[in-house]
C-alpha atoms as a PDB file:
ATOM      1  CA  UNK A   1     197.598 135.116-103.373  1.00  0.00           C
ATOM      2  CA  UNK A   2     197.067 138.908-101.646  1.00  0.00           C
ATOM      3  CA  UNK A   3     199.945 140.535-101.308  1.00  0.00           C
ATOM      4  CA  UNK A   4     200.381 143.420 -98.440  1.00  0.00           C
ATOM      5  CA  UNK A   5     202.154 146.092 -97.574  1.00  0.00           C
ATOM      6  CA  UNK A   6     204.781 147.457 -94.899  1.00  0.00           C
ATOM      7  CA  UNK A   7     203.959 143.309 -94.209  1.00  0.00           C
ATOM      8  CA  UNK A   8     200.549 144.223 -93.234  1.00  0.00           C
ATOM      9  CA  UNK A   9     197.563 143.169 -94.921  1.00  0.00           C
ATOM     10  CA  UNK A  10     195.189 145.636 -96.016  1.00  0.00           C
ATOM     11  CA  UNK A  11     191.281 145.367 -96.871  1.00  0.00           C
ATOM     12  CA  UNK A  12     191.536 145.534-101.012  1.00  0.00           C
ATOM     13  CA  UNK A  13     194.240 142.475-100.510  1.00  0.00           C
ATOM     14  CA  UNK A  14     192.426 140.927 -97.784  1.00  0.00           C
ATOM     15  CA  UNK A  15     189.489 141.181-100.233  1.00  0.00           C
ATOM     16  CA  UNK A  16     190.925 139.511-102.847  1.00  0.00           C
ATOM     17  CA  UNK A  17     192.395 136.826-100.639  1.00  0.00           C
ATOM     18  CA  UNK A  18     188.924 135.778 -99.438  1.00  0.00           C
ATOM     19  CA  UNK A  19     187.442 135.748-102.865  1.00  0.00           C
ATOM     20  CA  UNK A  20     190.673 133.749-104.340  1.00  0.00           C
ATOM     21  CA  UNK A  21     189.459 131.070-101.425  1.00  0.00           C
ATOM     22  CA  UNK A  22     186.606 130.500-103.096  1.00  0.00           C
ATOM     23  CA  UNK A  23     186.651 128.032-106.236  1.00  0.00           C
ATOM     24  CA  UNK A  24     182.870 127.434-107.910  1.00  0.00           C
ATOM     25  CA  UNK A  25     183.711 124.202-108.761  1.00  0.00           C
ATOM     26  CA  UNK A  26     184.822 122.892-105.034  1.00  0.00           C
ATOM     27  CA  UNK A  27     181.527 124.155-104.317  1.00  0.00           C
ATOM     28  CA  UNK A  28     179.699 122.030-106.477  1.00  0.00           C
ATOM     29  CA  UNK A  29     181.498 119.113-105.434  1.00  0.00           C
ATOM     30  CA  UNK A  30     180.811 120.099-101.804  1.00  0.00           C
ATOM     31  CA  UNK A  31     176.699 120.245-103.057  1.00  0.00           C
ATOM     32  CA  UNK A  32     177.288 116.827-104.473  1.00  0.00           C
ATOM     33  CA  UNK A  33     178.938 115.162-101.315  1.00  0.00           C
ATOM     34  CA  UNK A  34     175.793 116.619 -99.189  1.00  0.00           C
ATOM     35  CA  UNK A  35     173.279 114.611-100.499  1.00  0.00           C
ATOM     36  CA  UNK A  36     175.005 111.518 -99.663  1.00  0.00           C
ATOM     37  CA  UNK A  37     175.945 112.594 -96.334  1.00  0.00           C
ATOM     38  CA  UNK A  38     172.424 113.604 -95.530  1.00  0.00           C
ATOM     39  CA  UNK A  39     171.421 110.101 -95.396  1.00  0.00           C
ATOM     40  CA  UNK A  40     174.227 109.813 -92.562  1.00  0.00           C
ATOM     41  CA  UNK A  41     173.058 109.895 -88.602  1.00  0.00           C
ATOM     42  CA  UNK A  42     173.578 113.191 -86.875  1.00  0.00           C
ATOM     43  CA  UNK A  43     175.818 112.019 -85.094  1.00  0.00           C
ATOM     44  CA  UNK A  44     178.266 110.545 -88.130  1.00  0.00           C
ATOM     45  CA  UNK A  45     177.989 113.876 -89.985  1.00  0.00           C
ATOM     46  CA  UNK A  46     178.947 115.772 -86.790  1.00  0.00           C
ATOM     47  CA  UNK A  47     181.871 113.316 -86.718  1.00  0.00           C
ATOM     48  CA  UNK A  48     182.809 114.419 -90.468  1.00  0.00           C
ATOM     49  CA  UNK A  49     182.588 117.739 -90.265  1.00  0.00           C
ATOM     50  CA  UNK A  50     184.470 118.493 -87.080  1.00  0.00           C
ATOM     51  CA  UNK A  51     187.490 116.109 -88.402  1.00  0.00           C
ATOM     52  CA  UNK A  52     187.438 118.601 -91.547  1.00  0.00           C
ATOM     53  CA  UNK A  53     187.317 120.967 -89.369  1.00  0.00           C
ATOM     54  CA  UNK A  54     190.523 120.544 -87.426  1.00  0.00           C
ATOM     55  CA  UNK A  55     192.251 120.929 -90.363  1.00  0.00           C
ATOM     56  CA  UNK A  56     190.262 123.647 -92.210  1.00  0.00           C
ATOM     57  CA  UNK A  57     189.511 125.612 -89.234  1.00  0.00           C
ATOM     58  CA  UNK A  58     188.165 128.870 -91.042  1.00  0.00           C
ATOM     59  CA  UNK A  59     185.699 129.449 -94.369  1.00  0.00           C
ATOM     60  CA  UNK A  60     186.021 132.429 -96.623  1.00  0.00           C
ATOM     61  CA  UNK A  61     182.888 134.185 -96.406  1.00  0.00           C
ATOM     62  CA  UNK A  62     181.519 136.769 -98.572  1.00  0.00           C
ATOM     63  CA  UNK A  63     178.276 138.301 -98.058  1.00  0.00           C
ATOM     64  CA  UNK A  64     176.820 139.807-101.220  1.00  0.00           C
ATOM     65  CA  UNK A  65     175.827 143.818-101.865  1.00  0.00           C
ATOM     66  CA  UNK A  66     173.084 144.825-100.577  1.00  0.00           C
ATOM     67  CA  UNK A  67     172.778 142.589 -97.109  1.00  0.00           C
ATOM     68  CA  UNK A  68     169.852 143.821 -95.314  1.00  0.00           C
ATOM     69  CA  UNK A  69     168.828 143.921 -92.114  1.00  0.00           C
ATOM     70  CA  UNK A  70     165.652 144.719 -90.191  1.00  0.00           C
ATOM     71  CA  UNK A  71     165.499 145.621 -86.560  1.00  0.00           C
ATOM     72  CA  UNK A  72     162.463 144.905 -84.298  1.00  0.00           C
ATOM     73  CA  UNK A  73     162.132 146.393 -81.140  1.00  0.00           C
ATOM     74  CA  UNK A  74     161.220 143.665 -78.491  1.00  0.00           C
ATOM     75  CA  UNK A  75     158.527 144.807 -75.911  1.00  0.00           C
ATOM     76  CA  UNK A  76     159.164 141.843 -73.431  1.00  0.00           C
ATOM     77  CA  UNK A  77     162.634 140.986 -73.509  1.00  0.00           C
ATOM     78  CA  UNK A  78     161.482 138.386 -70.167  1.00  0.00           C
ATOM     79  CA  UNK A  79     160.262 136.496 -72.838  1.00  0.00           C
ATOM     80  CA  UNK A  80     163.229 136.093 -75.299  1.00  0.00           C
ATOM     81  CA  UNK A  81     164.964 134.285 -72.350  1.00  0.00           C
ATOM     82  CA  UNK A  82     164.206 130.845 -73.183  1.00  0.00           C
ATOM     83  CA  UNK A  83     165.515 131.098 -76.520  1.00  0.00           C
ATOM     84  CA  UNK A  84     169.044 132.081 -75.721  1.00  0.00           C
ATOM     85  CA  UNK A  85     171.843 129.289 -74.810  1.00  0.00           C
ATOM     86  CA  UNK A  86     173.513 129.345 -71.457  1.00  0.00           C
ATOM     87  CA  UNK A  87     175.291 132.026 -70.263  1.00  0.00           C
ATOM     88  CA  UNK A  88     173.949 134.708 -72.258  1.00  0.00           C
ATOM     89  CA  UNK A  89     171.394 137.161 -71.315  1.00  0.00           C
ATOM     90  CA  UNK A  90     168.876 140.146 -72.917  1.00  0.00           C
ATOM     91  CA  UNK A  91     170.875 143.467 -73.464  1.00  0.00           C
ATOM     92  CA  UNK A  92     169.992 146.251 -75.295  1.00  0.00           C
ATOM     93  CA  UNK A  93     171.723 148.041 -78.314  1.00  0.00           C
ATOM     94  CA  UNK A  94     171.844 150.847 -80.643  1.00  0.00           C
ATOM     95  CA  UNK A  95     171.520 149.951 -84.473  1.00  0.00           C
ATOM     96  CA  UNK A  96     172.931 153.020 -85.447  1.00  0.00           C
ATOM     97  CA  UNK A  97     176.152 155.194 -83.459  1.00  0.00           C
ATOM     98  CA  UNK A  98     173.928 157.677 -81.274  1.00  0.00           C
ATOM     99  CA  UNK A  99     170.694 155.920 -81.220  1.00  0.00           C
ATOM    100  CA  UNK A 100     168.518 154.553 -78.775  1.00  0.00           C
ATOM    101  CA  UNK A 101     169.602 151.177 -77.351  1.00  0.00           C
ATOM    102  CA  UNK A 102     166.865 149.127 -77.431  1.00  0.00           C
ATOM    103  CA  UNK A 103     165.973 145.162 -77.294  1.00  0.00           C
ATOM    104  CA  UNK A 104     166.200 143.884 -80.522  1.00  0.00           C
ATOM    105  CA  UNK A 105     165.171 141.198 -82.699  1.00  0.00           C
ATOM    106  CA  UNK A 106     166.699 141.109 -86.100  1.00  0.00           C
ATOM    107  CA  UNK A 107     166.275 139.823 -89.157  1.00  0.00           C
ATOM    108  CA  UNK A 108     168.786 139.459 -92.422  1.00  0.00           C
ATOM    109  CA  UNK A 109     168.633 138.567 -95.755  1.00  0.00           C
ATOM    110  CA  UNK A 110     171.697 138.540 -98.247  1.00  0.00           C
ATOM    111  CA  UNK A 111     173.471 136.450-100.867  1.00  0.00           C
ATOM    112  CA  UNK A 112     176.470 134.829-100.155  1.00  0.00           C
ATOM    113  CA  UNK A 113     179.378 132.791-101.218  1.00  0.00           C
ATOM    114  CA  UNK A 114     181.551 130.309 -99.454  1.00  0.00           C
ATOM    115  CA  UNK A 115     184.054 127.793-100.372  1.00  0.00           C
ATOM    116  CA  UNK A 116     181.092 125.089 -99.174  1.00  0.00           C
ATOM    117  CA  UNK A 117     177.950 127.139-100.327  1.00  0.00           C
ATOM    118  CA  UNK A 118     176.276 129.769-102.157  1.00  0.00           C
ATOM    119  CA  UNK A 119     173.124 130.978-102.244  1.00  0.00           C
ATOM    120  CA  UNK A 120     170.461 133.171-100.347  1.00  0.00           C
ATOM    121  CA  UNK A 121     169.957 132.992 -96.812  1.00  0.00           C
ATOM    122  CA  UNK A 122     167.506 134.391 -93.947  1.00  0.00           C
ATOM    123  CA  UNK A 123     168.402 134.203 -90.725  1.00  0.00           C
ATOM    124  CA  UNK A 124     166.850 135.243 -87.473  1.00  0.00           C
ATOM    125  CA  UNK A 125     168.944 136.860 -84.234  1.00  0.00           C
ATOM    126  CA  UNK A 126     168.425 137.648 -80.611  1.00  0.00           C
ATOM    127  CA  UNK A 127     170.751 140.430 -79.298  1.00  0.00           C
ATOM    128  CA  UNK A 128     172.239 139.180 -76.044  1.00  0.00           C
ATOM    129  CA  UNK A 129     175.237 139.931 -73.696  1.00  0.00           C
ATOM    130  CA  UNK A 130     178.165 136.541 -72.945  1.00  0.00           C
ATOM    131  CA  UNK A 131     178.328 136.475 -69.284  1.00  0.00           C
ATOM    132  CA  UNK A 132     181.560 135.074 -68.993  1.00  0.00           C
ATOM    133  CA  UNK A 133     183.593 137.353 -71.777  1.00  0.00           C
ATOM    134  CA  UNK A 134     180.587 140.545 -71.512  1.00  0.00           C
ATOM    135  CA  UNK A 135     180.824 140.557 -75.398  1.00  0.00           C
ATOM    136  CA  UNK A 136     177.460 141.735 -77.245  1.00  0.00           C
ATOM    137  CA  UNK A 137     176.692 138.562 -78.544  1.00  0.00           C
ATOM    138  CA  UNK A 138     174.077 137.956 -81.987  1.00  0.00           C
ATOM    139  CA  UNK A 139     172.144 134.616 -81.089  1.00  0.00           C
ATOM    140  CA  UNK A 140     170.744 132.753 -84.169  1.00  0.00           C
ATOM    141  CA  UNK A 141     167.589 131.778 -83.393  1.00  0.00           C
ATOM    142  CA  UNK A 142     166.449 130.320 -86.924  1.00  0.00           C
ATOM    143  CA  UNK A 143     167.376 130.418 -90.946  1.00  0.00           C
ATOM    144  CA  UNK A 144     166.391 129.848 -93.809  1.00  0.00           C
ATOM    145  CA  UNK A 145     168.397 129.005 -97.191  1.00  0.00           C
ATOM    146  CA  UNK A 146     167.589 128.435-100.730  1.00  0.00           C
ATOM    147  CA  UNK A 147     170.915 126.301-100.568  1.00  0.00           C
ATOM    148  CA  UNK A 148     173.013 123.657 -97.957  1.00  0.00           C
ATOM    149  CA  UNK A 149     174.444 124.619 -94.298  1.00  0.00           C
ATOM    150  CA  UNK A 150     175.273 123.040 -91.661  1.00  0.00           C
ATOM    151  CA  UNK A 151     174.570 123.190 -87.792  1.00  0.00           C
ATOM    152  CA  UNK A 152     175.320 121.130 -84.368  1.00  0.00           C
ATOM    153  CA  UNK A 153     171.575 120.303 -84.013  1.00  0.00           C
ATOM    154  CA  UNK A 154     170.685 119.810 -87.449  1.00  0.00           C
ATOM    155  CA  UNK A 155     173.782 118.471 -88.979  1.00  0.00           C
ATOM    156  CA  UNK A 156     173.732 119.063 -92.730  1.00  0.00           C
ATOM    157  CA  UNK A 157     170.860 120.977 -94.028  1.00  0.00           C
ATOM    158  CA  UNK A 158     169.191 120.637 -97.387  1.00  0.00           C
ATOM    159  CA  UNK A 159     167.877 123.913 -98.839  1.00  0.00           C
ATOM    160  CA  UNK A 160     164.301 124.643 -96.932  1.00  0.00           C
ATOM    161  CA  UNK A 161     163.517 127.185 -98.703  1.00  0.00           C
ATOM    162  CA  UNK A 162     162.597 126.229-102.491  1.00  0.00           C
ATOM    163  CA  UNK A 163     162.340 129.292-105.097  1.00  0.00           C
ATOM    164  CA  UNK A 164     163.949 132.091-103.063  1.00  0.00           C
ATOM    165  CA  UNK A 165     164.051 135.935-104.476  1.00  0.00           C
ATOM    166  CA  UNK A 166     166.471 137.759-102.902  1.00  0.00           C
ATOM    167  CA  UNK A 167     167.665 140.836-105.669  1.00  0.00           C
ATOM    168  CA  UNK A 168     167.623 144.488-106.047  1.00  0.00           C
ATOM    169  CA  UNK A 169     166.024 146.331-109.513  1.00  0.00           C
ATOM    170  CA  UNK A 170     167.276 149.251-111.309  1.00  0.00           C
ATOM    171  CA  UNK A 171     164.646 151.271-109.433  1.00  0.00           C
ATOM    172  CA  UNK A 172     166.786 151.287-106.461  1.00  0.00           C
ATOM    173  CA  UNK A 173     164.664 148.526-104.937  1.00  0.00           C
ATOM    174  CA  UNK A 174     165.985 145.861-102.206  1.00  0.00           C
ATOM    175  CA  UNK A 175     163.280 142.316-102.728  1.00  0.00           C
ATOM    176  CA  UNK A 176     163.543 139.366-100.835  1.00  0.00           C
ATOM    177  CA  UNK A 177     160.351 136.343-100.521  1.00  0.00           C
ATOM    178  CA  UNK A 178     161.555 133.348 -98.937  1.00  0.00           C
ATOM    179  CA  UNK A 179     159.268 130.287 -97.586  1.00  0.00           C
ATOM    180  CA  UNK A 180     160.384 126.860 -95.995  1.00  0.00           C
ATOM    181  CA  UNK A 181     158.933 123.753 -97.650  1.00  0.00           C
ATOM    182  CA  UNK A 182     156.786 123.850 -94.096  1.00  0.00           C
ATOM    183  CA  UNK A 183     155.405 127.124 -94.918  1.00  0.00           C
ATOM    184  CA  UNK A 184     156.083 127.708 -91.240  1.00  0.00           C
ATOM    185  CA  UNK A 185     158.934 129.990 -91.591  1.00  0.00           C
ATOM    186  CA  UNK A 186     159.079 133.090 -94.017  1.00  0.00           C
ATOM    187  CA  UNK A 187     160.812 137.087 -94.620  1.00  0.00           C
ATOM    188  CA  UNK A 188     159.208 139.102 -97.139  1.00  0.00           C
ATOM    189  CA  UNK A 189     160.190 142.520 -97.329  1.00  0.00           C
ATOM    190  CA  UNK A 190     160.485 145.023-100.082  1.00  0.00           C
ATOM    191  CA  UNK A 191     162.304 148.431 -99.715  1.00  0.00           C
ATOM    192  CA  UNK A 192     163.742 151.514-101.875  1.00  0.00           C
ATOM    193  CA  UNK A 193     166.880 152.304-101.248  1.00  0.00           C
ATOM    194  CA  UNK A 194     167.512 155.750-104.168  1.00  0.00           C
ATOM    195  CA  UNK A 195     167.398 158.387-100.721  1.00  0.00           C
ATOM    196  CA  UNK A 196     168.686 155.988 -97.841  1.00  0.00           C
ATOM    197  CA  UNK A 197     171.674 157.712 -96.762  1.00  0.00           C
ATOM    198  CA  UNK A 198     174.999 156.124 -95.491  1.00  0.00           C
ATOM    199  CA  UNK A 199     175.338 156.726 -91.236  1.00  0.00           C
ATOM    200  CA  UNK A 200     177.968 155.308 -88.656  1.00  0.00           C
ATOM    201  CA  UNK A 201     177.132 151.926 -87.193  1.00  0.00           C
ATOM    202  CA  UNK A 202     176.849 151.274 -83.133  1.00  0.00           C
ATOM    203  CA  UNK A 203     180.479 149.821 -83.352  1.00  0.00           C
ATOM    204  CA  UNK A 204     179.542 147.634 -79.878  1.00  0.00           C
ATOM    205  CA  UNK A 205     176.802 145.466 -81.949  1.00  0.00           C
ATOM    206  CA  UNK A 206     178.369 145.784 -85.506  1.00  0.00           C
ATOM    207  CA  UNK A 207     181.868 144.744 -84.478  1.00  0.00           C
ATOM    208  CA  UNK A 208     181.854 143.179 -81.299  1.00  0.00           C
ATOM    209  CA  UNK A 209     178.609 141.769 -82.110  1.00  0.00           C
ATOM    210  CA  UNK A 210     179.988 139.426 -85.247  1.00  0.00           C
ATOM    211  CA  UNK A 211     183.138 138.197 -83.187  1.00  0.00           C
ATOM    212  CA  UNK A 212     180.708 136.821 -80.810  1.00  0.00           C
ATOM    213  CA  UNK A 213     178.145 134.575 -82.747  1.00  0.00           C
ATOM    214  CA  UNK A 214     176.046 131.838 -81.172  1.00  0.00           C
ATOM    215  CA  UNK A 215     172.954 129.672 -81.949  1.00  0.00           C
ATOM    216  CA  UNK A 216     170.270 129.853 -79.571  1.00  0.00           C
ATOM    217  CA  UNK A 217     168.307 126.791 -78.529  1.00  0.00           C
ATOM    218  CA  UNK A 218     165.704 126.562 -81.167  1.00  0.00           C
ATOM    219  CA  UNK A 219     168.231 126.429 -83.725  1.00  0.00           C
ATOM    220  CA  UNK A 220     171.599 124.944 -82.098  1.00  0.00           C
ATOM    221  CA  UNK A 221     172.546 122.991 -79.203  1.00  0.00           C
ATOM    222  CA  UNK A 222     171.977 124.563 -75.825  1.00  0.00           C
ATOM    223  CA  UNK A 223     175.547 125.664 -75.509  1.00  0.00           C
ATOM    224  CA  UNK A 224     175.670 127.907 -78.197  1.00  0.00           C
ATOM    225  CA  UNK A 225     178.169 126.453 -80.350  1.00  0.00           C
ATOM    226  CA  UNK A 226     179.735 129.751 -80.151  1.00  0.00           C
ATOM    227  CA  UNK A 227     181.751 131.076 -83.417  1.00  0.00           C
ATOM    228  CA  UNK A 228     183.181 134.386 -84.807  1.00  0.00           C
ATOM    229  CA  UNK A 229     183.982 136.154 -87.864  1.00  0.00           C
ATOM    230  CA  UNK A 230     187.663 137.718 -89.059  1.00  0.00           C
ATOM    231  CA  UNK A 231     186.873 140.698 -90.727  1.00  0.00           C
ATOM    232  CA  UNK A 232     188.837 144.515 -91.176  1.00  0.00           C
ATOM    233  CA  UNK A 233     186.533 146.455 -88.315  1.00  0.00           C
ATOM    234  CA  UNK A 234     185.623 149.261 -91.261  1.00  0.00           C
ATOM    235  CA  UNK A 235     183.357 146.633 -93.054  1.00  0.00           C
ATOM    236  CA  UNK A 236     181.348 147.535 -90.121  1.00  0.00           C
ATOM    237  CA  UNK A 237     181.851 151.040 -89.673  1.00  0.00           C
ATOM    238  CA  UNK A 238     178.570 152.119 -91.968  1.00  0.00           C
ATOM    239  CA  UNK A 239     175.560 151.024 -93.592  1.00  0.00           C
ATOM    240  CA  UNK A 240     172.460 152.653 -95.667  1.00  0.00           C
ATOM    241  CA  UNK A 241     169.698 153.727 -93.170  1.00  0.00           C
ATOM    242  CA  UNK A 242     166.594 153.072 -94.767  1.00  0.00           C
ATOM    243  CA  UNK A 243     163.858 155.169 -93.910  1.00  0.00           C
ATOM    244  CA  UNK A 244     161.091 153.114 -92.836  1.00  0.00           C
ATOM    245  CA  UNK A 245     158.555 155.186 -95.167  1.00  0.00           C
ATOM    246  CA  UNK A 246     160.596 153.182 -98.191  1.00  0.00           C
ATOM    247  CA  UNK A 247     160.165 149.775 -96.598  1.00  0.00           C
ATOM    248  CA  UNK A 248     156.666 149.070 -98.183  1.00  0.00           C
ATOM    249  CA  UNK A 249     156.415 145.205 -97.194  1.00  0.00           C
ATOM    250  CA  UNK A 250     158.379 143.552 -93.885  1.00  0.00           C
ATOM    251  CA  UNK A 251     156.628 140.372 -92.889  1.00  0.00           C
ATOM    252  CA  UNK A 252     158.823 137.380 -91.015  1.00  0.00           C
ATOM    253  CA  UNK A 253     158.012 134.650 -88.895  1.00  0.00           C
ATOM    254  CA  UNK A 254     160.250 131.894 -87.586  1.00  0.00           C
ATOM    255  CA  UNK A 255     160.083 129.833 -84.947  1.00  0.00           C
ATOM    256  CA  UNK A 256     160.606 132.408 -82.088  1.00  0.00           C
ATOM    257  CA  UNK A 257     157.390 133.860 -83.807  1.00  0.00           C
ATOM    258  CA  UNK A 258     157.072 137.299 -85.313  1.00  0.00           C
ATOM    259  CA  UNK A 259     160.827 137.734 -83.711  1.00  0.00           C
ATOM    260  CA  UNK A 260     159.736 141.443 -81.917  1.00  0.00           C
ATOM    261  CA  UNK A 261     156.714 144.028 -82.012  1.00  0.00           C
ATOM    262  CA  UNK A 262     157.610 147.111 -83.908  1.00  0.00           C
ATOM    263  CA  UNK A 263     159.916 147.564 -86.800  1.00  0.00           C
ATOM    264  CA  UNK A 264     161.914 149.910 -85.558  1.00  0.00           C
ATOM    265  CA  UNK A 265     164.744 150.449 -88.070  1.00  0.00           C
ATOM    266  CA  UNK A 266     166.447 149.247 -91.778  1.00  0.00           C
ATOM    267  CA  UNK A 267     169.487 148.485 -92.693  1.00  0.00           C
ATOM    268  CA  UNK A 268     171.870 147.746 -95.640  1.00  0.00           C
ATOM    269  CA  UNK A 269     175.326 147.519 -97.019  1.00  0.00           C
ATOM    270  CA  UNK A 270     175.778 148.733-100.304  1.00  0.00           C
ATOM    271  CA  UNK A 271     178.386 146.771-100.576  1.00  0.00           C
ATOM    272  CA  UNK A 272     180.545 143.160-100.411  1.00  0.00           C
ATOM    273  CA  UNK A 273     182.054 142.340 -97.356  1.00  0.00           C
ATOM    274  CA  UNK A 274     185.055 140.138 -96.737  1.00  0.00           C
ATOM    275  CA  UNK A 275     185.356 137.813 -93.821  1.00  0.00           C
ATOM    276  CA  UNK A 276     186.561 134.286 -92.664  1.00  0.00           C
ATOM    277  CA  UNK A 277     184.104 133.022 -90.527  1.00  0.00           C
ATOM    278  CA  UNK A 278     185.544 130.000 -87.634  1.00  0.00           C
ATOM    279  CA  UNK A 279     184.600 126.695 -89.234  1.00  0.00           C
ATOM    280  CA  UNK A 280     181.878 124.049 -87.156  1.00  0.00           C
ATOM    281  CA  UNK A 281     183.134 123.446 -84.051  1.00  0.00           C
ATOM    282  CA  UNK A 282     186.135 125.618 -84.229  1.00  0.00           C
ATOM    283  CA  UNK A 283     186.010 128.831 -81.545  1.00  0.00           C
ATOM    284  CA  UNK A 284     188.183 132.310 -82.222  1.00  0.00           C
ATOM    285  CA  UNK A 285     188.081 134.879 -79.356  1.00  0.00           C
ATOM    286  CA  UNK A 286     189.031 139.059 -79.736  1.00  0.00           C
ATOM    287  CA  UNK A 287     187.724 140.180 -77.396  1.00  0.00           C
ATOM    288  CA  UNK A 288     188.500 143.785 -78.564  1.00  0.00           C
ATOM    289  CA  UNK A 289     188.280 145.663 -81.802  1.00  0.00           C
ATOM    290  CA  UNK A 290     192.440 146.053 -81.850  1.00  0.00           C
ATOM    291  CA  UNK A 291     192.457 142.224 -81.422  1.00  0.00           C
ATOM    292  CA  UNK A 292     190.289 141.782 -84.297  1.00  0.00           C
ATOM    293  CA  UNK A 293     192.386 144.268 -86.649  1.00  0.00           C
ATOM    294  CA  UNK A 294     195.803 143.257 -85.354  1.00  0.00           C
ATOM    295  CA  UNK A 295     194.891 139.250 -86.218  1.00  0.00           C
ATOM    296  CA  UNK A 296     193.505 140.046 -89.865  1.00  0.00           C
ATOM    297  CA  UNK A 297     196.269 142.169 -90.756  1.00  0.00           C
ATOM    298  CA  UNK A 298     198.540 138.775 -90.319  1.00  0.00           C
ATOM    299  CA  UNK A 299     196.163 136.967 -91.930  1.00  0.00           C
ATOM    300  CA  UNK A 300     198.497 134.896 -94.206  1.00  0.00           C
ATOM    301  CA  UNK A 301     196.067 133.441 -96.980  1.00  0.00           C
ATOM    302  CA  UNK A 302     199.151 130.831 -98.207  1.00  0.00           C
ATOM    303  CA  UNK A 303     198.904 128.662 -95.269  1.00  0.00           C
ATOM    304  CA  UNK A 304     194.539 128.540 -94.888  1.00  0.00           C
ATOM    305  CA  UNK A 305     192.885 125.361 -96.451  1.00  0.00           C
ATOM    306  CA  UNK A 306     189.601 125.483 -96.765  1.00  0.00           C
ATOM    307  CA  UNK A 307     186.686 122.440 -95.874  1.00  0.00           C
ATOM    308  CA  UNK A 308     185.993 122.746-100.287  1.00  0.00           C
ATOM    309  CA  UNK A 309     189.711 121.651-100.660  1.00  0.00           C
END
């Protein structure tokens, strides 16, 4: 298991711990079980999960190199409203530390591996502000995955999206084409990344932002179903910015439509990052960067089951 020092854990252990969480073949089984359970009522699987739950109550989760995100400036944020759970409203945001705070709608793509699932994923956000903590909030409006997941409204998810590129090439380029089996919902986009240039992240949407996570109504239940990640603050301290002369194709749709107007700014992490995200149903609350750091440097990886085990 990670070790630490001065009894303090630090992000190349915590790394490691995370990773260590993960076993491929508890995945597989976890693959397996779902499409039994898929036959199951809503309500039953609800019922499952949230009994693993209470005893696995967080999920390593490691988001691949190269994450991506794109940001689309939203021209009527009036009209976002109805998508976003109670108690959460339209605020604006930087992307980057120093830039104009704008509405947003955003849109990532990445690789990923859990101790329940692996695979490629799209998923679709609202930025929003928690009325009753004032935490930036990301609101999930929609996703798509080449592989299993699991939400309140949905319950567990087969893959919707059926031969899914997500990759980068020796050129330097970032690729992603994913479709639902509907043909309804889809993110192509297609970027070089050789002269994108690492630049301090807005630590307000980067940090607070992913301790505050919530589905919005066209994808969860109305109240949000609220959820954060554990993470050391510096895996969200920078990113590439990548200029949007290199982003030769970025074309999404969901089911809050074309998400925003303009594309207004890229984004990507040349790197892994490290995280334990709150299991279904389970709800973690910082409520301030030091919170965050001083709980995942006591992060104690011996006594954390996981829903695989």
């Amino acid at each position: 298991m990670a070790m630490c020092y001065n009894g303090l854990m630090n992000i190349l252990d915590y790394a490691k711990g995370v990773e260590r969480l993960v076993d491929p073949m508890e995945v597989g089984k976890v693959l397996y079980m779902q499409t039994k359970m898929r036959h199951l009522p809503i309500w039953a699987q609800r019922k499952i999960v949230t009994k693993a739950s209470e005893k696995a109550n967080k999920m390593p989760f490691v988001v691949e190199p190269y994450c991506t995100f794109l940001f689309y400036e939203i021209p009527e944020p009036e009209k976002i409203v109805r998508y976003l759970p109670a108690g959460f409203v339209p605020a604006k945001t930087a992307v980057f530390e120093g830039g104009p705070e704008k509405y947003y709608g955003i849109v990532t793509m990445f690789r990923i591996h859990t101790s329940v699932f692996w695979g490629a994923r799209t998923e679709f956000y609202l930025v929003a502000e928690n009325t009753e903590t004032g935490l930036l909030s990301w609101i999930m409006c929609d996703y798509i995955s080449d592989t299993i997941s699991y939400d309140e409204k949905h319950g567990l998810k087969s893959p919707d999206a059926k031969r899914a590129v997500m990759t980068t090439t020796c050129e330097g380029d970032f690729v992603c084409e994913m479709k639902d089996t509907t043909g309804r919902k889809y993110a192509k986009c297609e970027m070089n990344l050789t002269v994108a240039k690492m630049k301090p992240l807005n630590q307000r949407l980067w940090i607070e932002g992913n301790t505050s996570i919530a589905y919005g109504r066209t994808s969860g239940e109305a109240d949000g179903d609220l959820f954060s990640l554990t993470f050391f603050p510096e895996e969200m301290k920078q990113a590439l910015e990548v200029p949007l002369s290199d982003v030769r194709l970025a074309d999404v749709y969901c089911n809050v439509g074309r998400v925003g107007g303009v594309l207004e700014r890229a984004a990507s992490f040349p790197y892994a990052q490290h995280m334990l995200s709150d299991s279904p149903g389970q709800r973690t609350h910082y409520g301030s960067e030091e919170k965050l750091r001083a709980a995942v440097e006591k992060v104690n990886f011996r006594k954390i089951r996981t829903l695989g085990d």
